[in-house]
Protein backbone atom coordinates (compact mmCIF):
# COMPACT_ATOMS: atom_id res chain seq x y z
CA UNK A 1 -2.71 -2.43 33.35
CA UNK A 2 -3.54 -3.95 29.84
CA UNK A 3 -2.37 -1.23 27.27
CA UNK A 4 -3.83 0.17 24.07
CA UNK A 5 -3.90 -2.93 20.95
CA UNK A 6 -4.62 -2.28 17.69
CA UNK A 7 -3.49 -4.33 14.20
CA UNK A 8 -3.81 -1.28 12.21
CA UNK A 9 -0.33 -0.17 11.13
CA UNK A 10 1.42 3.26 11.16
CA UNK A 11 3.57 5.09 8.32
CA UNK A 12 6.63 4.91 11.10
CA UNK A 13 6.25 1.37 11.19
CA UNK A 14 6.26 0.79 7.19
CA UNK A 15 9.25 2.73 7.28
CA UNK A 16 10.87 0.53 9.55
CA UNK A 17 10.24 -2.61 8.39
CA UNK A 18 11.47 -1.76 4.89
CA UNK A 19 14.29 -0.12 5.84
CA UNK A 20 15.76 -2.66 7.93
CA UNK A 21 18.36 -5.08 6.58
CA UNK A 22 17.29 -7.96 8.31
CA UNK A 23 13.81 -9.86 7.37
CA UNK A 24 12.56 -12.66 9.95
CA UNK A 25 10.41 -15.07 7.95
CA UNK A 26 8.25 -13.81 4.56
CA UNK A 27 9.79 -10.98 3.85
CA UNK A 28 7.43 -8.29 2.45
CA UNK A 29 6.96 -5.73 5.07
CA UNK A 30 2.82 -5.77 4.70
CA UNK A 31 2.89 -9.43 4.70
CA UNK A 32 1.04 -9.52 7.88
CA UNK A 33 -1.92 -8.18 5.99
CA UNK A 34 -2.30 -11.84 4.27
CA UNK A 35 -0.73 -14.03 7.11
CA UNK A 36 -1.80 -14.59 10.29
CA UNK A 37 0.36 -16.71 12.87
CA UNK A 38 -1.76 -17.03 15.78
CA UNK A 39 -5.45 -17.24 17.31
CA UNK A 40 -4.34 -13.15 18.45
CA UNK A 41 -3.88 -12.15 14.77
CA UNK A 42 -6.38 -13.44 12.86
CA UNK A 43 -9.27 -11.56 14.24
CA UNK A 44 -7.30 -8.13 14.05
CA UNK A 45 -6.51 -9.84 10.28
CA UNK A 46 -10.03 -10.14 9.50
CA UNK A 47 -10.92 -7.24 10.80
CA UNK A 48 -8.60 -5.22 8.17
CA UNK A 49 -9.68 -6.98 5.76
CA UNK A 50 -13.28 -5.68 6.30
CA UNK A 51 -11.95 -2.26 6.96
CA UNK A 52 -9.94 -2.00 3.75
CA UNK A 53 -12.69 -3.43 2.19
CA UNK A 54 -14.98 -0.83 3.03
CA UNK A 55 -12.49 1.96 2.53
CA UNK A 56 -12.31 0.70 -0.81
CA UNK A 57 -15.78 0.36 -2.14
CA UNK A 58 -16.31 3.94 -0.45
CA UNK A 59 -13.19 5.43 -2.74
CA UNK A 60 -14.64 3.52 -5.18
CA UNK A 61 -18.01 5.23 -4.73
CA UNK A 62 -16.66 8.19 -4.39
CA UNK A 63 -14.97 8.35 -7.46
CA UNK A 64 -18.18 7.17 -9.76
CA UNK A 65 -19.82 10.02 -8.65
CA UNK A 66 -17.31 12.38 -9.21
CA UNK A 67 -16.86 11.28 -12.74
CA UNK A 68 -20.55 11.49 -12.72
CA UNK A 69 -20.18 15.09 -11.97
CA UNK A 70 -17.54 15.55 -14.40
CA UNK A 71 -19.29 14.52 -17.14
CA UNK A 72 -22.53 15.25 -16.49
CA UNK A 73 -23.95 18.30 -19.08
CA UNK A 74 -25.03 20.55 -16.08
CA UNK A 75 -28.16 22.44 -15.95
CA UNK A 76 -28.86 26.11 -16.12
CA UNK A 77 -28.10 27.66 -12.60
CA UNK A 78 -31.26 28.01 -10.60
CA UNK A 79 -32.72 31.39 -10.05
CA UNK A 80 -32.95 31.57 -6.15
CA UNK A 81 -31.13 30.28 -3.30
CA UNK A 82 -30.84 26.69 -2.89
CA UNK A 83 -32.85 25.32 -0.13
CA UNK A 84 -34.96 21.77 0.94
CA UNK A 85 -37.99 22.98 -1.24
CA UNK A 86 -35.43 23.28 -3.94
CA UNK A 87 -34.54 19.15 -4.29
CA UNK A 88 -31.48 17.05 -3.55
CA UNK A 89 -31.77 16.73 -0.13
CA UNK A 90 -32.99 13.56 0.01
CA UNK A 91 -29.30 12.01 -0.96
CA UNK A 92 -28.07 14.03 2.04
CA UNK A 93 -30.67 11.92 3.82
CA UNK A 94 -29.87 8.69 2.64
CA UNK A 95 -25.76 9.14 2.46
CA UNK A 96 -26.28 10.20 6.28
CA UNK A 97 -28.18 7.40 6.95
CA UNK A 98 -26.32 5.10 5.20
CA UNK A 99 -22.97 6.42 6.63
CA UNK A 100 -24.21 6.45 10.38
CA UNK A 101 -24.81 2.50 10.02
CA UNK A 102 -21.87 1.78 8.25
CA UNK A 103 -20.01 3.53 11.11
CA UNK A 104 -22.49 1.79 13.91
CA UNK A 105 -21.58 -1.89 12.38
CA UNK A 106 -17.44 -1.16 11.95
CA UNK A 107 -17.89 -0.10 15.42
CA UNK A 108 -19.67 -3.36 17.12
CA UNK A 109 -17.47 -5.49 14.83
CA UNK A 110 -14.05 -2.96 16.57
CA UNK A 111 -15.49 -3.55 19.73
CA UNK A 112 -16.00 -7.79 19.18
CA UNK A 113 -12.75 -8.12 17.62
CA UNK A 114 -10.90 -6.68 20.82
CA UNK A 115 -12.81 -8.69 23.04
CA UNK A 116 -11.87 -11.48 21.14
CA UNK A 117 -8.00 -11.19 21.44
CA UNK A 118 -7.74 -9.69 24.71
CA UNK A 119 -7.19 -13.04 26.69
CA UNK A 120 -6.50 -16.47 25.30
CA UNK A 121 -8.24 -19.14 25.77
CA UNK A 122 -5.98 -21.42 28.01
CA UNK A 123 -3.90 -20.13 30.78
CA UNK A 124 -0.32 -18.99 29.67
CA UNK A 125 2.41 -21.44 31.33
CA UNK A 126 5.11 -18.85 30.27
CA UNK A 127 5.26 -15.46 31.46
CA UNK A 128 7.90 -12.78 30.06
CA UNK A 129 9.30 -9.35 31.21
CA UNK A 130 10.19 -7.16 28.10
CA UNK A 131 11.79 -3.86 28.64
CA UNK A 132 12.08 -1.38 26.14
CA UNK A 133 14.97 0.58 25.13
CA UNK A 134 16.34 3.24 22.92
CA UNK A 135 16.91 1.54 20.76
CA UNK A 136 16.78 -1.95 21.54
CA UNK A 137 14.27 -4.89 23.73
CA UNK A 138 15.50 -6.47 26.86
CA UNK A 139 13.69 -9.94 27.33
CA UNK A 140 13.66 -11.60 30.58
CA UNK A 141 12.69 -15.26 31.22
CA UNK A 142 12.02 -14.86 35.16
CA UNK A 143 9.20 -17.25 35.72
CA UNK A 144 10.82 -20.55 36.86
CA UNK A 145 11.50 -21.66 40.37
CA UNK A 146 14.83 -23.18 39.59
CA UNK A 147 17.34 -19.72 39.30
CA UNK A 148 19.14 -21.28 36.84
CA UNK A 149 16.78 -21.47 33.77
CA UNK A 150 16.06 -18.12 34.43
CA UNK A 151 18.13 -15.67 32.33
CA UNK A 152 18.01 -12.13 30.26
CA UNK A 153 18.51 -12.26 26.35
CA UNK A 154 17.77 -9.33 24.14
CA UNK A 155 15.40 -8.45 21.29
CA UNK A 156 14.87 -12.20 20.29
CA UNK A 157 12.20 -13.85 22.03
CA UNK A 158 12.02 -18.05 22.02
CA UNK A 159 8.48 -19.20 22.61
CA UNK A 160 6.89 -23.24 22.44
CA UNK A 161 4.43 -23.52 20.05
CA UNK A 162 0.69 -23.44 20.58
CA UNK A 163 1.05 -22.36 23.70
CA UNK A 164 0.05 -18.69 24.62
CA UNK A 165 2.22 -16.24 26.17
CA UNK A 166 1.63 -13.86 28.80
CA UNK A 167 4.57 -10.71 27.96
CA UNK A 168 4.96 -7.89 30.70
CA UNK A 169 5.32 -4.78 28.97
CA UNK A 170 8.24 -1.69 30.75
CA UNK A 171 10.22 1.19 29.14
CA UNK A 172 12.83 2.07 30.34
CA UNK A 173 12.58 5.70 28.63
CA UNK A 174 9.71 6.63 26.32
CA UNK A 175 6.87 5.74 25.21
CA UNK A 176 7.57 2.85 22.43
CA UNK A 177 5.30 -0.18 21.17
CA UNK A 178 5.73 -3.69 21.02
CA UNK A 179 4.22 -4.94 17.95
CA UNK A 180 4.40 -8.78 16.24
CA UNK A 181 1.67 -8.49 13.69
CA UNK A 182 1.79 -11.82 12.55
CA UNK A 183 1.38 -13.43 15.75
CA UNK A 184 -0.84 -10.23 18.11
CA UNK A 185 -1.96 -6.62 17.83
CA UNK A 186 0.26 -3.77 19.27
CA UNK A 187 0.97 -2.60 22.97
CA UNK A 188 2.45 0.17 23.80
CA UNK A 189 5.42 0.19 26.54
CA UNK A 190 5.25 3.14 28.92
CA UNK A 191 7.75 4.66 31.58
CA UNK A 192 6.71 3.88 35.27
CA UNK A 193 3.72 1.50 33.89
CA UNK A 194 3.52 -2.38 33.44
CA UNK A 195 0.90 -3.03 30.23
CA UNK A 196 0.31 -6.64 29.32
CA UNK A 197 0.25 -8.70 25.49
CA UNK A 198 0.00 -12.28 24.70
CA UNK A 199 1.29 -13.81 21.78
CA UNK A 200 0.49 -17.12 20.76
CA UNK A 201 1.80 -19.38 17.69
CA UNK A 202 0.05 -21.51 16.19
CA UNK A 203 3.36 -23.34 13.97
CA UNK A 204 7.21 -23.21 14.19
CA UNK A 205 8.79 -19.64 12.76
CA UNK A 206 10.50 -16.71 13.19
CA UNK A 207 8.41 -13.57 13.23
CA UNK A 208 9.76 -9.90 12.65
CA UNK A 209 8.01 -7.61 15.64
CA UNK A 210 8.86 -4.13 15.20
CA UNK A 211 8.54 -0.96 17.67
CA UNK A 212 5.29 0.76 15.82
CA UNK A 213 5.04 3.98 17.96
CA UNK A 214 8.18 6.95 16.89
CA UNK A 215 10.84 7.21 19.44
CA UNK A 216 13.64 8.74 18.51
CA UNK A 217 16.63 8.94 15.59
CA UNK A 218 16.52 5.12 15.51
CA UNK A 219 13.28 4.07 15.76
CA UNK A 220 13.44 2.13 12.27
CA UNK A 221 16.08 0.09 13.80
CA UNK A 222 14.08 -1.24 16.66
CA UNK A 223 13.21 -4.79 16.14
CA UNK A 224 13.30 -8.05 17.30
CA UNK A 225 12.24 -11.57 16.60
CA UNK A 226 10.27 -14.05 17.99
CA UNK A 227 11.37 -17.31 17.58
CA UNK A 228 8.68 -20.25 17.35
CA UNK A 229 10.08 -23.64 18.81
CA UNK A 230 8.51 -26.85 19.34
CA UNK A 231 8.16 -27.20 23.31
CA UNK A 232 11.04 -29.70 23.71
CA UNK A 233 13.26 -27.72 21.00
CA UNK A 234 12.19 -24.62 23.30
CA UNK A 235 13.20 -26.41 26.67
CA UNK A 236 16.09 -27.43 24.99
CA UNK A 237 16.82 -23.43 23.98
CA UNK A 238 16.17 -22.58 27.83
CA UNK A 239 18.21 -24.92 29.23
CA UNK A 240 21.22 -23.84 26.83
CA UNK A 241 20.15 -20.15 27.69
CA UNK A 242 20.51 -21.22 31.33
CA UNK A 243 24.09 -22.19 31.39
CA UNK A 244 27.10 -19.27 31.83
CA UNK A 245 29.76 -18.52 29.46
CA UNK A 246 31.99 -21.04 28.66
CA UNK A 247 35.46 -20.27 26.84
CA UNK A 248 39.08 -22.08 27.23
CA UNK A 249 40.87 -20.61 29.98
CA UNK A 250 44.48 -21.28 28.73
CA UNK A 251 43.89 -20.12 25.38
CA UNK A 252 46.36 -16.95 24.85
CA UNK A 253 44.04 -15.21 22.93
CA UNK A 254 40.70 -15.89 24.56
CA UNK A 255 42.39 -14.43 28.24
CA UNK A 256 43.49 -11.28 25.96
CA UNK A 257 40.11 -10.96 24.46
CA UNK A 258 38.31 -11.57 28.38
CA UNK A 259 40.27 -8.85 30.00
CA UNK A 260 39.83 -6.28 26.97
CA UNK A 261 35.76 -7.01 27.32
CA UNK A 262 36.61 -6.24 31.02
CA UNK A 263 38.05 -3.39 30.20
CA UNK A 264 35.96 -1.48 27.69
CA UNK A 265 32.73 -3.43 27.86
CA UNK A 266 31.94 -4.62 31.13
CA UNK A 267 30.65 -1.36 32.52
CA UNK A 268 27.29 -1.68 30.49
CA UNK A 269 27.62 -5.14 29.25
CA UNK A 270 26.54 -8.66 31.34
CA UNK A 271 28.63 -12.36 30.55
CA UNK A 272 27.41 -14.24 33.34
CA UNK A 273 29.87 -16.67 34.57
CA UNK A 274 32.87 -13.48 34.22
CA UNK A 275 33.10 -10.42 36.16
CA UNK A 276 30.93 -8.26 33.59
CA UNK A 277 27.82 -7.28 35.40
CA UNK A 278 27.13 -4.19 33.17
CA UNK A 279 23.04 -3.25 33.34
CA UNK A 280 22.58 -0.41 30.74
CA UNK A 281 23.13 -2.74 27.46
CA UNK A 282 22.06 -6.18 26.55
CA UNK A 283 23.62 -9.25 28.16
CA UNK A 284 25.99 -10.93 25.99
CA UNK A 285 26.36 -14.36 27.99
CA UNK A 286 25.28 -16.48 24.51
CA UNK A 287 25.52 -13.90 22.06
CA UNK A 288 26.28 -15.94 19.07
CA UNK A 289 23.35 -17.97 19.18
CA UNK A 290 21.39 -14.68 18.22
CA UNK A 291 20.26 -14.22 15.05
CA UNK A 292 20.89 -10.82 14.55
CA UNK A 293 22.73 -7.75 16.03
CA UNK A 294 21.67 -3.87 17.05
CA UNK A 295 18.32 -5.08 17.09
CA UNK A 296 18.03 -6.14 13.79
CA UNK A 297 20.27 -3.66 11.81
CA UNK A 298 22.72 -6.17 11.34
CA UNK A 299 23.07 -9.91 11.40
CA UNK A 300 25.18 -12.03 13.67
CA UNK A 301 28.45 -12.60 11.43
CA UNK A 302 31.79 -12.11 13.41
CA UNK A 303 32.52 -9.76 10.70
CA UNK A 304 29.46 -8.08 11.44
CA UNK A 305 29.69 -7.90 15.34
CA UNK A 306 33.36 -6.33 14.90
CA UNK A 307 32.16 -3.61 12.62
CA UNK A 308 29.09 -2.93 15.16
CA UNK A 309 31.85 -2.44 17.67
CA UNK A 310 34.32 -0.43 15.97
CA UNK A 311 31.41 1.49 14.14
CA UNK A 312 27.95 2.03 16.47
CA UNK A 313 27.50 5.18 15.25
CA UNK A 314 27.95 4.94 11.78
CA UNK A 315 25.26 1.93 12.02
CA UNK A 316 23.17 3.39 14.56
CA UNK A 317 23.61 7.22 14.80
CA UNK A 318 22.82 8.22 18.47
CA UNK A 319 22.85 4.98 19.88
CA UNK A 320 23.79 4.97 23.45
CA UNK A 321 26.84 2.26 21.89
CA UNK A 322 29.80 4.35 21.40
CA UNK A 323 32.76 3.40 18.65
CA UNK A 324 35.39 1.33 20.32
CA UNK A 325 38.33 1.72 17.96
CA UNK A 326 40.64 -1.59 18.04
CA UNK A 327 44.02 -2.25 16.72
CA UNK A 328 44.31 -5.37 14.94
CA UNK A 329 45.68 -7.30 17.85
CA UNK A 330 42.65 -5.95 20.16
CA UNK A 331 40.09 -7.10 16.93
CA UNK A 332 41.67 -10.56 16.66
CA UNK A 333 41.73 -11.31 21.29
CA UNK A 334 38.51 -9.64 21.11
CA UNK A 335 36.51 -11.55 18.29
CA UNK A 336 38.29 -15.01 19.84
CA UNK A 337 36.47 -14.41 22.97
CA UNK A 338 33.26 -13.13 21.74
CA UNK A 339 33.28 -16.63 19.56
CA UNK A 340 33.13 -18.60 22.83
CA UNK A 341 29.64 -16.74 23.93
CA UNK A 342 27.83 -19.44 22.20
């Protein structure tokens, strides 16, 4: 069931962009407004433009006359009761009738521009599941016949180039939206219901996308990127993807490191290729070749990913992450395995 899409923007979502820490490609929250990505953003582009146009020349208008008023020596009050024999009316006329087909022609040009970007033109070769989360975005590549290029990252999504994408839209809680304004309009994720998107780029990139509909404490630190890849650097990434964890069995402090992720970790975490099957968080199998952590509130230094552990709440307050307090022995095994989950 294809959800609600719109490319106007929301206060929340302003918010959250320039409060985040982490900025994928131009980095001016509002820079969508000049810079479209994709043949699903530029007509929601234009169509601002026009809208933001008109809401400006009617301000404009708007303010003429009330300087008009202002300063305008004002007559001596009238002696009856205002009424249509009395003059003016005809203004309330015209502004009416001007308004009413103002309104008529934003309206057709709504109701073209959504028609226009709600299927692409070829037929998408790639199909994605992403779940939402509080607070993050689980992406699943789940298409392909052959198991193993078929895999579960989280909140970066690797796409080829010129190529549309078909993106299957869950929550797995509330109501959030999945927004990448540079490259589509928004679509909101809903418990219990599939909604679909498509997202297209047009040129290599990494675009911010951003959850654009309130859901909770951390709602400004819900976002994700989309990563733009030439097809054979993007078969290349899914391949990689593909493989399981790697990691040098006799070293000392990689085994100390594996058994304390067992131990602590593996209940909500996934490394394929080790006995952590954990479904409730995002799967770490090739963690460091993400370019960012907590869904964008950090990025993806090992100095970084240590404090995220030791410190999820401080971060991210009322993140379903708890702190995991390490001793300096448990920080050293447990940062020498995470640097194998390349």
């Amino acid at each position: 069931m294809r959800g609600l899409r719109t490319g106007a923007g929301s206060f929340a979502l302003i918010l959250a962009l320039a409060a985040s820490p982490v900025h994928a490609g131009p980095a001016a929250p509002l820079n969508y407004f000049l810079h479209a990505a994709g043949p699903a953003a530029a007509p929601t582009q234009r169509l601002g433009w026009v809208l933001s146009a008109i809401a400006i020349l009617v301000t404009l208008i708007i303010a003429g006359l009330l300087v008009g008023a202002i300063v305008r020596r004002r007559p001596a009050p009238p002696t009856r009761p205002f009424n249509a024999e009395a003059g003016g009316m005809h203004w309330i006329y015209i502004g009416t009738g001007v308004s009413s087909i103002v309104l008529l022609a934003i309206l057709v040009y709504v109701l073209i521009t959504l028609e226009s970007v709600a299927s692409p033109a070829a037929h998408p070769q790639l199909t994605l599941t992403v779940t939402a989360y509080d607070w993050w975005w689980k992406v699943d590549y789940a298409d392909d016949p052959d198991p193993l290029r078929n895999f579960s990252t989280a909140n970066e999504i690797h796409i080829p180039v010129g190529q549309p994408v078909k993106i299957l839209l869950k929550s797995a809680d509330v109501v959030h939206a999945f927004w990448v304004p540079q490259l589509a309009g928004k679509t909101q994720t809903i418990p219990g219901q599939t909604n679909e998107q498509w997202i297209q780029a047009d040129q290599p990139g990494i675009f911010r996308g951003q959850c654009s509909q309130f859901c909770g404490a951390q709602h400004a630190h819900m976002a994700f990127e989309v990563v733009a890849q030439s097809p054979a650097d993007f078969a290349a990434w899914r391949a990689a993807q593909g493989r399981t964890a790697g990691g040098s069995a006799g070293d000392a402090a990689v085994a100390a490191g594996r058994h304390l992720f067992a131990e602590r970790c593996a209940g909500c975490h996934t490394i394929r290729g080790s006995d952590a099957a954990g479904l409730q968080a995002p799967d770490l199998t090739h963690l460091l070749s993400r370019r960012t952590l907590a869904a964008g509130a950090l990025t993806n230094t090992p100095e970084h990913l240590l404090d995220w552990i030791e410190h999820a709440q401080r971060i991210k307050p009322e993140a379903l992450m708890p702190d995991i307090p390490l001793t300096t022995g448990d920080a050293a095994a447990l940062s020498a395995y995470l640097a194998t989950l390349h």
